[in-house]
Protein backbone atom coordinates (compact mmCIF):
# COMPACT_ATOMS: atom_id res chain seq x y z
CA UNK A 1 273.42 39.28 24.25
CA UNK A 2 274.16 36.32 22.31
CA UNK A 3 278.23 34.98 22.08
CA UNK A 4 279.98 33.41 19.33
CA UNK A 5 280.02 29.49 19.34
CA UNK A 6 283.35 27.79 19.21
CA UNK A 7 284.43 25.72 16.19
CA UNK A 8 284.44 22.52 18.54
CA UNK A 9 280.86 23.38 20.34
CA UNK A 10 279.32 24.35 16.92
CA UNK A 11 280.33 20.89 16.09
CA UNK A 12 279.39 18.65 18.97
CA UNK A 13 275.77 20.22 18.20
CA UNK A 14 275.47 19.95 14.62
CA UNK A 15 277.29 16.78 13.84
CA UNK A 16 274.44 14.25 14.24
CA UNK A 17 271.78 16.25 12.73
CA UNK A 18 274.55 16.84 9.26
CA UNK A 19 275.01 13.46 9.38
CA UNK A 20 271.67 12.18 9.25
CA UNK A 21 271.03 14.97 6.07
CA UNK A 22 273.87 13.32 4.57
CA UNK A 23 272.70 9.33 4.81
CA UNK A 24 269.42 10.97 3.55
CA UNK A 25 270.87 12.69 1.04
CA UNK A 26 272.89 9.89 -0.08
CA UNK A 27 269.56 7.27 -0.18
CA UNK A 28 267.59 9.56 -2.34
CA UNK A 29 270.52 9.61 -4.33
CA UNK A 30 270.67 6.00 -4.24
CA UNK A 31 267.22 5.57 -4.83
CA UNK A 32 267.64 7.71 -8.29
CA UNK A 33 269.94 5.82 -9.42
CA UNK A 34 268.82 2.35 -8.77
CA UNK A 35 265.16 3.19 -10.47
CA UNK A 36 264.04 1.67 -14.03
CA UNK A 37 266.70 2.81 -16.35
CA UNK A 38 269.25 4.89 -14.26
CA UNK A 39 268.88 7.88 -13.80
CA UNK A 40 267.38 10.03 -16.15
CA UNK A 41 269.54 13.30 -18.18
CA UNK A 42 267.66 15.88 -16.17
CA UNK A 43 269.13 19.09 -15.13
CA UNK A 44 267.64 19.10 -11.84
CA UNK A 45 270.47 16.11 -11.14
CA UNK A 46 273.08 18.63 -12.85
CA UNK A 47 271.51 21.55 -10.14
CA UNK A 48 272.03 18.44 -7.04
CA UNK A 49 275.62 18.22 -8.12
CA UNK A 50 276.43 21.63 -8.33
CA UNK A 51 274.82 22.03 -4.85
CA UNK A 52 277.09 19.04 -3.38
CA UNK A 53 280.14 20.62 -5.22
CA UNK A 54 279.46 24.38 -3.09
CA UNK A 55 278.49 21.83 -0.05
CA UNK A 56 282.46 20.66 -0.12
CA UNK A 57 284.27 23.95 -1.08
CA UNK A 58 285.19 26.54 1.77
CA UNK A 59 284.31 29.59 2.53
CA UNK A 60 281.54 30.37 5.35
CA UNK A 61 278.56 31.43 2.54
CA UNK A 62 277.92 28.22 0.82
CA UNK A 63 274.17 28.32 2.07
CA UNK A 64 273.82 31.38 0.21
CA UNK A 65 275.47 29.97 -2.99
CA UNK A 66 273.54 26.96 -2.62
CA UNK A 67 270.35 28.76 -2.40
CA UNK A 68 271.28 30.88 -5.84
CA UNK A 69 272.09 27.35 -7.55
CA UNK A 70 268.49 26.58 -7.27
CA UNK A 71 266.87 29.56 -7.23
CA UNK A 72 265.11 31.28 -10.60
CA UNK A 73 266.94 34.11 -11.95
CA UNK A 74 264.81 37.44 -12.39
């Protein structure tokens, strides 16, 4: 039987690993928009910035909203 992680344990394991996605995150990001010309009017960069918006909201389902931001619709 598994048990229920505390807010502060849940934490202390995922901090490092969320911030390392993060300073990834942020040099592809970078990387974008230091290339020739800035970055380009592509909706894919639109899709990234909705996804970062969800990221910073509340609630405990952003993985599934982010995962509907970039998935197809049927």
């Amino acid at each position: 039987m598994s048990s229920i992680l505390s807010a502060d344990v849940a934490l202390e394991r995922e901090f490092l690993g969320i911030r390392c996605r993060l300073i990834d995150l942020a040099a592809s990001l970078d990387r974008i928009d230091r290339s020739a010309g800035g970055p380009p009017d592509d909706p894919r960069l639109a899709q990234i910035r909705r996804g970062l918006e969800i990221i910073a909201s509340d609630g405990p389902d952003r993985a599934e909203r982010v995962q509907l931001e970039f998935s197809l619709p049927y």
